[in-house]
PDB file of N, CA and C in Angstrom:
ATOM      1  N   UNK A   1     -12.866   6.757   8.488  1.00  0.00           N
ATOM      2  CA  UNK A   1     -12.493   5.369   8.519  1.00  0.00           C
ATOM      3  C   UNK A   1     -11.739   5.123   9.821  1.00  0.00           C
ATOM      4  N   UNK A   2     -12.118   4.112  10.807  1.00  0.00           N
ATOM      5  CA  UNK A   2     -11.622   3.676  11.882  1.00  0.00           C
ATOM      6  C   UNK A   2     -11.042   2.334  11.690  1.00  0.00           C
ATOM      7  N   UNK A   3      -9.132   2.358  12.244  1.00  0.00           N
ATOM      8  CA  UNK A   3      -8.333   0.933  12.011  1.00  0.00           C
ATOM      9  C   UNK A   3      -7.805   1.078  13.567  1.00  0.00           C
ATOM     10  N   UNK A   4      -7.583  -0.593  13.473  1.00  0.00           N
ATOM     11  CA  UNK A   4      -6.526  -1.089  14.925  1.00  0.00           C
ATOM     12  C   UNK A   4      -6.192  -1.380  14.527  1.00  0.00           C
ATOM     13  N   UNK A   5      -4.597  -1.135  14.920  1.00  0.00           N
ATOM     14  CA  UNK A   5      -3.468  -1.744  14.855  1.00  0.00           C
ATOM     15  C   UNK A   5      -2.685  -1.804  15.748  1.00  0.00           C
ATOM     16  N   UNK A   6      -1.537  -2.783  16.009  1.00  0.00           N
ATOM     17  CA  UNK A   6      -0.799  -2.678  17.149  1.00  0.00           C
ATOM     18  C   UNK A   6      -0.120  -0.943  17.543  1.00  0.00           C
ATOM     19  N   UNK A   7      -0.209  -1.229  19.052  1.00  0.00           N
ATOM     20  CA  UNK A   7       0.092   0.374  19.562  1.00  0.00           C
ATOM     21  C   UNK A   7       1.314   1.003  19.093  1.00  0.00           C
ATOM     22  N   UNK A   8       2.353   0.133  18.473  1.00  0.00           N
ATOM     23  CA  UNK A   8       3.619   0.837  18.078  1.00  0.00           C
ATOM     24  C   UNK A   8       3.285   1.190  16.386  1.00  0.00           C
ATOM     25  N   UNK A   9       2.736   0.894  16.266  1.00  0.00           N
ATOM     26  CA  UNK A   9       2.065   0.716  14.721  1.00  0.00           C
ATOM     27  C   UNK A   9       1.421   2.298  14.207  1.00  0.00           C
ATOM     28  N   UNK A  10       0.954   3.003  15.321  1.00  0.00           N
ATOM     29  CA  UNK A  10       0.285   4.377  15.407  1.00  0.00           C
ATOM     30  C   UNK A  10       1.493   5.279  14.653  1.00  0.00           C
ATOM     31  N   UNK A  11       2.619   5.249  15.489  1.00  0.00           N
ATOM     32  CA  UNK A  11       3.523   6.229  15.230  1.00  0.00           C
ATOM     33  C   UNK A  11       3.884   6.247  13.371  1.00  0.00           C
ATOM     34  N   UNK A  12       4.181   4.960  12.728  1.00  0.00           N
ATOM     35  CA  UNK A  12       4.815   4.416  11.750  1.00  0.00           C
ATOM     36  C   UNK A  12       3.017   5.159  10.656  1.00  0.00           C
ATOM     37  N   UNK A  13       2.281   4.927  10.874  1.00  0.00           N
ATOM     38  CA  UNK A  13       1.043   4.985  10.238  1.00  0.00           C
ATOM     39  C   UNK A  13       0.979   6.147  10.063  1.00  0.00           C
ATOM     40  N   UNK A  14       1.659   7.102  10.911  1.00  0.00           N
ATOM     41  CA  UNK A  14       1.585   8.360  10.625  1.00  0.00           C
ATOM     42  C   UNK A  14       2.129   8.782  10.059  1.00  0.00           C
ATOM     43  N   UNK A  15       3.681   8.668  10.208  1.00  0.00           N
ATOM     44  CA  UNK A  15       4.485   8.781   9.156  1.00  0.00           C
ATOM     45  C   UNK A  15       4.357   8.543   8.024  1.00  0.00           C
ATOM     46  N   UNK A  16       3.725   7.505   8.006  1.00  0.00           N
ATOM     47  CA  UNK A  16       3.574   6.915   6.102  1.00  0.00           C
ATOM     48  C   UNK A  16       2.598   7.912   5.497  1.00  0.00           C
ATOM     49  N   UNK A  17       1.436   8.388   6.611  1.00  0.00           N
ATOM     50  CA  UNK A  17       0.843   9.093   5.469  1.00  0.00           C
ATOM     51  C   UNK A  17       1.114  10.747   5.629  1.00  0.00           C
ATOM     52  N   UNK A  18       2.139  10.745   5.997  1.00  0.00           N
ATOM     53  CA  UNK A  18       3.030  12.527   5.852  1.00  0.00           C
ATOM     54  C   UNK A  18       3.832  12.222   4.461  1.00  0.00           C
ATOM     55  N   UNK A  19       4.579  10.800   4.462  1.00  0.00           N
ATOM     56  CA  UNK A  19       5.343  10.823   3.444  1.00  0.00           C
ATOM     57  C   UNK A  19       4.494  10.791   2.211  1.00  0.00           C
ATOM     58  N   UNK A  20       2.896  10.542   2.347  1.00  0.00           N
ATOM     59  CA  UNK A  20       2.274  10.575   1.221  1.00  0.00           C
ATOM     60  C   UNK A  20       1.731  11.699   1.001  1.00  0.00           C
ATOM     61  N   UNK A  21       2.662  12.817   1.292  1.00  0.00           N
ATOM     62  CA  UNK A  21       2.168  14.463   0.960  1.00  0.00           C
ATOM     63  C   UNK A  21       0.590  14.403   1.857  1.00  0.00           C
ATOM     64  N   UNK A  22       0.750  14.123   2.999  1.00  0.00           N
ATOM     65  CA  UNK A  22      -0.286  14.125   3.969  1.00  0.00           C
ATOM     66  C   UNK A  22      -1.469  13.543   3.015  1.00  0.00           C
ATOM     67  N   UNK A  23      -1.992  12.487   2.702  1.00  0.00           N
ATOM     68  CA  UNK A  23      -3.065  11.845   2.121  1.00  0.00           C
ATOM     69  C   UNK A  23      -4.331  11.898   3.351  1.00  0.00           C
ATOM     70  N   UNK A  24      -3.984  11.883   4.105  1.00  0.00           N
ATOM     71  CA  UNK A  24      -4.655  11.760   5.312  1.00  0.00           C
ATOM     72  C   UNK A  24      -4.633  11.841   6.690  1.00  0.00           C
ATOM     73  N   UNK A  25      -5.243  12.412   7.434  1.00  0.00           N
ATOM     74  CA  UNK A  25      -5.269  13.113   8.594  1.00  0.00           C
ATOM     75  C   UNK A  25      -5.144  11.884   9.280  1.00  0.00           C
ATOM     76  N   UNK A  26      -4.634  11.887  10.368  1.00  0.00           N
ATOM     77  CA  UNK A  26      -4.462  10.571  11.567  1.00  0.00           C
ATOM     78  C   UNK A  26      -5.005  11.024  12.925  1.00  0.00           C
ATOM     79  N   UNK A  27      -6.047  10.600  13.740  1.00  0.00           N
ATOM     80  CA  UNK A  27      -5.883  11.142  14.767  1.00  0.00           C
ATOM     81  C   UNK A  27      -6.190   9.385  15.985  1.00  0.00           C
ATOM     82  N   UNK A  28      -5.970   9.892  16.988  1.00  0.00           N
ATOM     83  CA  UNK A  28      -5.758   8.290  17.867  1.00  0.00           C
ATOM     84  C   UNK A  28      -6.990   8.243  18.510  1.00  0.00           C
ATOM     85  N   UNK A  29      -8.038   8.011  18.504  1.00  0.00           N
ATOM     86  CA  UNK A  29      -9.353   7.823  18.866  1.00  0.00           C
ATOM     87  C   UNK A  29      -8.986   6.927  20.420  1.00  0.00           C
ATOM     88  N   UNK A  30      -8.415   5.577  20.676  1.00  0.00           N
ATOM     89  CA  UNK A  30      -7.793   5.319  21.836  1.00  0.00           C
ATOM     90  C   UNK A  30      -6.278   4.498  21.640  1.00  0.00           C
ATOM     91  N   UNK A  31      -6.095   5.021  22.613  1.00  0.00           N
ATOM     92  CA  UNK A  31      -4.399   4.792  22.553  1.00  0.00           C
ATOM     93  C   UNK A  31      -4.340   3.357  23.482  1.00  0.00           C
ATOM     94  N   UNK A  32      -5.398   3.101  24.465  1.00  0.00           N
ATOM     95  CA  UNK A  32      -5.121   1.770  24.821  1.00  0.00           C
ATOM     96  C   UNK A  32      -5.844   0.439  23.993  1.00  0.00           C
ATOM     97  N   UNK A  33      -6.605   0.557  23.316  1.00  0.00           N
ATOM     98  CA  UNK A  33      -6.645  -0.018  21.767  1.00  0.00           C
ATOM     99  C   UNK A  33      -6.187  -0.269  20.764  1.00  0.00           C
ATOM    100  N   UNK A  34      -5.635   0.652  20.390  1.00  0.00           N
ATOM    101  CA  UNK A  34      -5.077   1.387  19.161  1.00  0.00           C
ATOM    102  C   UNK A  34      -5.767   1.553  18.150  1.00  0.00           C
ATOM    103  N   UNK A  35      -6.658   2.243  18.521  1.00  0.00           N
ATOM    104  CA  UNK A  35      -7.869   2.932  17.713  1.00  0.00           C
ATOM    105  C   UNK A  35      -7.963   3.935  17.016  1.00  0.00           C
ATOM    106  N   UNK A  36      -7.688   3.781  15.615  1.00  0.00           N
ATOM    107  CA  UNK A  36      -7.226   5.232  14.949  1.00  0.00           C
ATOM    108  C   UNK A  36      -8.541   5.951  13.931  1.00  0.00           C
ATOM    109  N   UNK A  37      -8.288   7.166  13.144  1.00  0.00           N
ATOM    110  CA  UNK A  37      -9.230   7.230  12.801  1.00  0.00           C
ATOM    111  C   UNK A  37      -8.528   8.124  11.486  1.00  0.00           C
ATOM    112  N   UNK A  38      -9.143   7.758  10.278  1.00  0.00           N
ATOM    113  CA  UNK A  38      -8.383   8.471   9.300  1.00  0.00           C
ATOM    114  C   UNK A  38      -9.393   9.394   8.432  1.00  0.00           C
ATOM    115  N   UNK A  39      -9.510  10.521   8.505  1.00  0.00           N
ATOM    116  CA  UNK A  39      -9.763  11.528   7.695  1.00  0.00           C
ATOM    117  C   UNK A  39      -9.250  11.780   6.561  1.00  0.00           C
ATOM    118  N   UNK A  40     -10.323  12.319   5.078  1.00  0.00           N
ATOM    119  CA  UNK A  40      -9.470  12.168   4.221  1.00  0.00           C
ATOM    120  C   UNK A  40     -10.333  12.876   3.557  1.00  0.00           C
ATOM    121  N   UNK A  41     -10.131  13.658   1.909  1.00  0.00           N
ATOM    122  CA  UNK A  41     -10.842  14.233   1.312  1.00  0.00           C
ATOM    123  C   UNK A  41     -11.809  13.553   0.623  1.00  0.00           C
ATOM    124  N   UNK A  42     -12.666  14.197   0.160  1.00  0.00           N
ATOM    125  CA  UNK A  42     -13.851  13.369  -0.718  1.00  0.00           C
ATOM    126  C   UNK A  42     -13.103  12.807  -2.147  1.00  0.00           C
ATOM    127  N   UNK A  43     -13.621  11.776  -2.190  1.00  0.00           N
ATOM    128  CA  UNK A  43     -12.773  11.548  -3.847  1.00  0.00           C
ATOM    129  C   UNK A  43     -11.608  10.791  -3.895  1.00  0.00           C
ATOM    130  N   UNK A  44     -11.168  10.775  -2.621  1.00  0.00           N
ATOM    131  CA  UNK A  44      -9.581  10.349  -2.189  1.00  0.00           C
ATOM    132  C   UNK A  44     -10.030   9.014  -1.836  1.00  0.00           C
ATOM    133  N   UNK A  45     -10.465   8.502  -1.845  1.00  0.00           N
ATOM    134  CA  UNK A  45     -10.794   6.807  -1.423  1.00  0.00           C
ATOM    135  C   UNK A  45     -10.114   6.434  -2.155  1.00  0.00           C
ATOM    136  N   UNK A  46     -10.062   6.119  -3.357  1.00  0.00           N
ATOM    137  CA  UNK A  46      -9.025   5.199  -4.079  1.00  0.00           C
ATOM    138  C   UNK A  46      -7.828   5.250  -3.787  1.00  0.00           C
ATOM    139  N   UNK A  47      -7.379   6.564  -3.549  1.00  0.00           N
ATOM    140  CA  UNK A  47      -5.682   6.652  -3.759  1.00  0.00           C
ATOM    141  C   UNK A  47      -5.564   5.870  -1.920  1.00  0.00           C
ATOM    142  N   UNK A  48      -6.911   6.158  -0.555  1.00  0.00           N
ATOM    143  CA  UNK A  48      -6.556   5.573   0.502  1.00  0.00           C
ATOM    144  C   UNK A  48      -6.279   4.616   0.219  1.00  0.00           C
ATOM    145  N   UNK A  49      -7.662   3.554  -0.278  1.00  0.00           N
ATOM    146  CA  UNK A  49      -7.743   1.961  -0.695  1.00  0.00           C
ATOM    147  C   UNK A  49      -5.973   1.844  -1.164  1.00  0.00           C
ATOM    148  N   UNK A  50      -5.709   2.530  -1.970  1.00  0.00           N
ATOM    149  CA  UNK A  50      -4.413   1.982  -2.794  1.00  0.00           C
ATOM    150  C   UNK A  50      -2.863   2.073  -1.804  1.00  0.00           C
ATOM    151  N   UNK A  51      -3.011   2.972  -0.806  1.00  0.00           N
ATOM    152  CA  UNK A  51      -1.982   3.325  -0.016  1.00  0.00           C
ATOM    153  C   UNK A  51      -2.218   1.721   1.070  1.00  0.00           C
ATOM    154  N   UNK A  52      -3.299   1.609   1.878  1.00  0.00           N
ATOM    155  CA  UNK A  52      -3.611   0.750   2.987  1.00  0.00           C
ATOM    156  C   UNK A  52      -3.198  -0.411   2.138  1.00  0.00           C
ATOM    157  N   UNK A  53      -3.502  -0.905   1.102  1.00  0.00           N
ATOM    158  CA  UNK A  53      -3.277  -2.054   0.395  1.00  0.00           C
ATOM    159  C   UNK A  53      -1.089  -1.684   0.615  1.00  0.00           C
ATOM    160  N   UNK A  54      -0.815  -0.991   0.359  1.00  0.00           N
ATOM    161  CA  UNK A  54       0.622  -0.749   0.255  1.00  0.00           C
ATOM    162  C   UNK A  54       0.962  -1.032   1.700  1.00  0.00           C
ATOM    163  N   UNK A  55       0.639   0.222   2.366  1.00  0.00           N
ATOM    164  CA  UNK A  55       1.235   0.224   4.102  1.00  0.00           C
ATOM    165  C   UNK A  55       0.813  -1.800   4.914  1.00  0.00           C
ATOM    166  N   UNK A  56      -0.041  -2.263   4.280  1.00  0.00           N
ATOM    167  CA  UNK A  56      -0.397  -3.600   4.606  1.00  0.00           C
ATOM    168  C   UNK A  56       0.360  -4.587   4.930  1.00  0.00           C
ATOM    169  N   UNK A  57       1.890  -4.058   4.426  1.00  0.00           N
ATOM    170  CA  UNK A  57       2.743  -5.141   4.183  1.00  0.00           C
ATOM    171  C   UNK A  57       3.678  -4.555   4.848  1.00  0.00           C
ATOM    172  N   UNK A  58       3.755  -3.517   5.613  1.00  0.00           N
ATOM    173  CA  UNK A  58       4.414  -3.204   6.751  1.00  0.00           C
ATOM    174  C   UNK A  58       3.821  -3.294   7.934  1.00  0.00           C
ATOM    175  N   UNK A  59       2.392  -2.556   8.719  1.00  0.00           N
ATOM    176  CA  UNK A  59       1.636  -2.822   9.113  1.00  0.00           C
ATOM    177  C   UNK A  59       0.355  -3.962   9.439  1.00  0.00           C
ATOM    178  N   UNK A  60       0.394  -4.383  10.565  1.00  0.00           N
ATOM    179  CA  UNK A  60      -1.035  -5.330  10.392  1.00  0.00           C
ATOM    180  C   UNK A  60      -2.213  -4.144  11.300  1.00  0.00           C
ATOM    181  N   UNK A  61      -2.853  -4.374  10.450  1.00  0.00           N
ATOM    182  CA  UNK A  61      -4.029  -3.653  11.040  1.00  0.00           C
ATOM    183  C   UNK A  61      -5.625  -4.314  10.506  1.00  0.00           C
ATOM    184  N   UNK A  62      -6.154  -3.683  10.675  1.00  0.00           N
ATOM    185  CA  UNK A  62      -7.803  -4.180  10.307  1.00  0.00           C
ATOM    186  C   UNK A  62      -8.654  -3.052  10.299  1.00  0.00           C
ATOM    187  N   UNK A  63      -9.938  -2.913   9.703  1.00  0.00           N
ATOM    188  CA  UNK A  63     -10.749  -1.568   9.134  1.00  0.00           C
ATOM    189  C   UNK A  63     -11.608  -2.026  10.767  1.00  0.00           C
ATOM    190  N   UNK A  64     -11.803  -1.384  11.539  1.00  0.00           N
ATOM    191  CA  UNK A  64     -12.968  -1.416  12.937  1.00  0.00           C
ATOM    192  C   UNK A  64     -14.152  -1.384  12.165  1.00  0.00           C
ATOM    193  N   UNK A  65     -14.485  -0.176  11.816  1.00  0.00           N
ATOM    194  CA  UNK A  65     -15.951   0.300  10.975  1.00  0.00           C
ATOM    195  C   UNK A  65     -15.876  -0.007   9.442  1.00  0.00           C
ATOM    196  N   UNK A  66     -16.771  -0.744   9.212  1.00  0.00           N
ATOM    197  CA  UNK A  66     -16.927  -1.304   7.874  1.00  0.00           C
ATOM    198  C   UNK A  66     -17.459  -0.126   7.175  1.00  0.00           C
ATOM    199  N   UNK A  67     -17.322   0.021   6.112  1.00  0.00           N
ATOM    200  CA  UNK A  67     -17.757   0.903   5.277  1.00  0.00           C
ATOM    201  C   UNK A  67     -18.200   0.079   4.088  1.00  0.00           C
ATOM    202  N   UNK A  68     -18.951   0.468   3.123  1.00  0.00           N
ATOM    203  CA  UNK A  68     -19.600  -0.002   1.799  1.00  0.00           C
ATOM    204  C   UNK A  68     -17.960  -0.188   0.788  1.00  0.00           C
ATOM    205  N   UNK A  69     -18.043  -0.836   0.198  1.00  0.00           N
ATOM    206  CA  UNK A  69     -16.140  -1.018  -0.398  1.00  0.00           C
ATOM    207  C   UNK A  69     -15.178  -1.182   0.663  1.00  0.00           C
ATOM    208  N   UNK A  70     -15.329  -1.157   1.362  1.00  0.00           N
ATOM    209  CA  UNK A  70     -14.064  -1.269   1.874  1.00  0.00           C
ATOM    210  C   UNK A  70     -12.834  -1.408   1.803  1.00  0.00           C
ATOM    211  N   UNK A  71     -11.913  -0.936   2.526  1.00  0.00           N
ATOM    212  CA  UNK A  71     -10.404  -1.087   1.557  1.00  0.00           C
ATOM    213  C   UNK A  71     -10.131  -2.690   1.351  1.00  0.00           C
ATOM    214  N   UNK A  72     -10.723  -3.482   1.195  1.00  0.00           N
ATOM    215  CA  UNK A  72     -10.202  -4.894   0.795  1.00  0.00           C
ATOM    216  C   UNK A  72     -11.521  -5.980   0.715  1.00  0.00           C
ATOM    217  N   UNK A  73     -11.586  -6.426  -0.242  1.00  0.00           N
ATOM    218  CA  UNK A  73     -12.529  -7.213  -0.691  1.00  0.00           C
ATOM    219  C   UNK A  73     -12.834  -8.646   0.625  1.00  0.00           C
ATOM    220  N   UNK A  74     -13.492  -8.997   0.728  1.00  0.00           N
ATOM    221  CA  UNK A  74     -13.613 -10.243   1.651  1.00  0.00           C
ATOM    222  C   UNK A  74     -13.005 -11.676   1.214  1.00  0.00           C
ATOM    223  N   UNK A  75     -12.232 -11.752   0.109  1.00  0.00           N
ATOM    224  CA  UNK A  75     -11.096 -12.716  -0.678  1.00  0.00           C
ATOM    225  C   UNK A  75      -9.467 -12.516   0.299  1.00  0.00           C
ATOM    226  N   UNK A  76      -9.562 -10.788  -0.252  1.00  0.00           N
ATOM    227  CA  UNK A  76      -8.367 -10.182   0.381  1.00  0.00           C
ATOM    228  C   UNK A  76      -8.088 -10.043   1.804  1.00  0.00           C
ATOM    229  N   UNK A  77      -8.988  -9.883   2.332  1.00  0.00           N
ATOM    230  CA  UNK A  77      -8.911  -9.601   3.738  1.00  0.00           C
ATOM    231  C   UNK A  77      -8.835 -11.267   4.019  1.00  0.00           C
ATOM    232  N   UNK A  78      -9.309 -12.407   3.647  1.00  0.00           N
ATOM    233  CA  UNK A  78      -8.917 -14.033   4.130  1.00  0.00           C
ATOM    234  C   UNK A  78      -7.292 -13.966   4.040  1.00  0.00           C
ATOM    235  N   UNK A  79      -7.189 -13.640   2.666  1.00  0.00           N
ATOM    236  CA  UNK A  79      -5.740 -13.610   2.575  1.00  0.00           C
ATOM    237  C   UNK A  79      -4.641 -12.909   3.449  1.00  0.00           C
ATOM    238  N   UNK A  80      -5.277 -11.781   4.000  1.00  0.00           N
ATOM    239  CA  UNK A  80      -4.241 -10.914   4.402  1.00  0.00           C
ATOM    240  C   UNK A  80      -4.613 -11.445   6.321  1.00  0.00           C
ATOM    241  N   UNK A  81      -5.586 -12.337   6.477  1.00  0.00           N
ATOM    242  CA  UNK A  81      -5.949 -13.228   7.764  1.00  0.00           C
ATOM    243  C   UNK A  81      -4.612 -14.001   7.866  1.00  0.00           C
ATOM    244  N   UNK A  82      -4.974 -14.707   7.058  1.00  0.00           N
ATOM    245  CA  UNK A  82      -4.109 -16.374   6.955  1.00  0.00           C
ATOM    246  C   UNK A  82      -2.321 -15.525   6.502  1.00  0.00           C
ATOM    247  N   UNK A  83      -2.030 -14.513   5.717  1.00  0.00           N
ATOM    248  CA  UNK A  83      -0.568 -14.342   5.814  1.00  0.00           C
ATOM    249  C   UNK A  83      -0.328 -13.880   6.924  1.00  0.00           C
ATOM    250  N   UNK A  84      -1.088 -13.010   7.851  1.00  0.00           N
ATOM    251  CA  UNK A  84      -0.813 -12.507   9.077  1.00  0.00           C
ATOM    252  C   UNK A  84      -0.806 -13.381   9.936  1.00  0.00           C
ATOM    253  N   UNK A  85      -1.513 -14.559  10.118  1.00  0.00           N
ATOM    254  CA  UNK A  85      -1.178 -15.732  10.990  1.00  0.00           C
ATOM    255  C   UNK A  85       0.312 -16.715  10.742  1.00  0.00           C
ATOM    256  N   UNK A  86       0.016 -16.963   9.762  1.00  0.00           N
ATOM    257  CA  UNK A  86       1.545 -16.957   9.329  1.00  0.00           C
ATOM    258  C   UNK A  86       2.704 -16.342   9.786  1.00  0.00           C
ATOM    259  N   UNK A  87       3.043 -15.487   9.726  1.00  0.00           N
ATOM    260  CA  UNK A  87       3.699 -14.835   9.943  1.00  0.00           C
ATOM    261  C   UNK A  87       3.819 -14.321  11.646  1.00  0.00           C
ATOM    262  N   UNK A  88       2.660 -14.690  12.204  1.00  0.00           N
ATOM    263  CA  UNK A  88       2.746 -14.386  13.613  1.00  0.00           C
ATOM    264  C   UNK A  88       3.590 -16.202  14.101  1.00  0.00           C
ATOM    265  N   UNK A  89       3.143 -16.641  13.346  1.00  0.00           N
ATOM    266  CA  UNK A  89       3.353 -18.552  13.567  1.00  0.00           C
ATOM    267  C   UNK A  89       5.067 -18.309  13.918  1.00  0.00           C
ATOM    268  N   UNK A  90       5.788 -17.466  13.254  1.00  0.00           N
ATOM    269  CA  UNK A  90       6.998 -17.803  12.775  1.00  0.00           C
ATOM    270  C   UNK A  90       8.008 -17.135  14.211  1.00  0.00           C
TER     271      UNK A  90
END
């Protein structure tokens, strides 16, 4: 799974998923992007889906490569558009 997020955003993303008993591997695909790329075990999609839905509200980021499910429904992801504009508004 490939996300951008802002470049200070890398460091914090990593952390979160050490504190999640390493859920997932992080590596920086480009650093003048902020192009990340998350490795993870087979089977483990849900508990990702369920973490990214969490880290969401610390982080703004976005999925680059779509995948089939994706971590956020196309309802959710409007929503998590329009609160992130919001919130940039302010």
């Amino acid at each position: 799974m490939y996300l951008q997020l802002a470049p200070d955003g890398i460091s914090l993303l990593k952390f979160l998923l050490e504190a999640e008993d390493n859920l997932a591997y992080l590596s920086t695909v480009s650093p003048h992007t902020a192009v990340v790329k998350l490795v993870f075990a087979p089977g483990r999609e849900r508990e990702i889906w369920k973490f990214l839905e969490t880290a969401h509200h610390q982080l703004t980021f976005r999925e680059v490569v779509t995948f089939p499910g994706g971590w956020k429904s196309e309802e959710k992801r409007k929503e998590s558009r329009k609160d992130t504009e919001e919130r940039d508004a302010k």
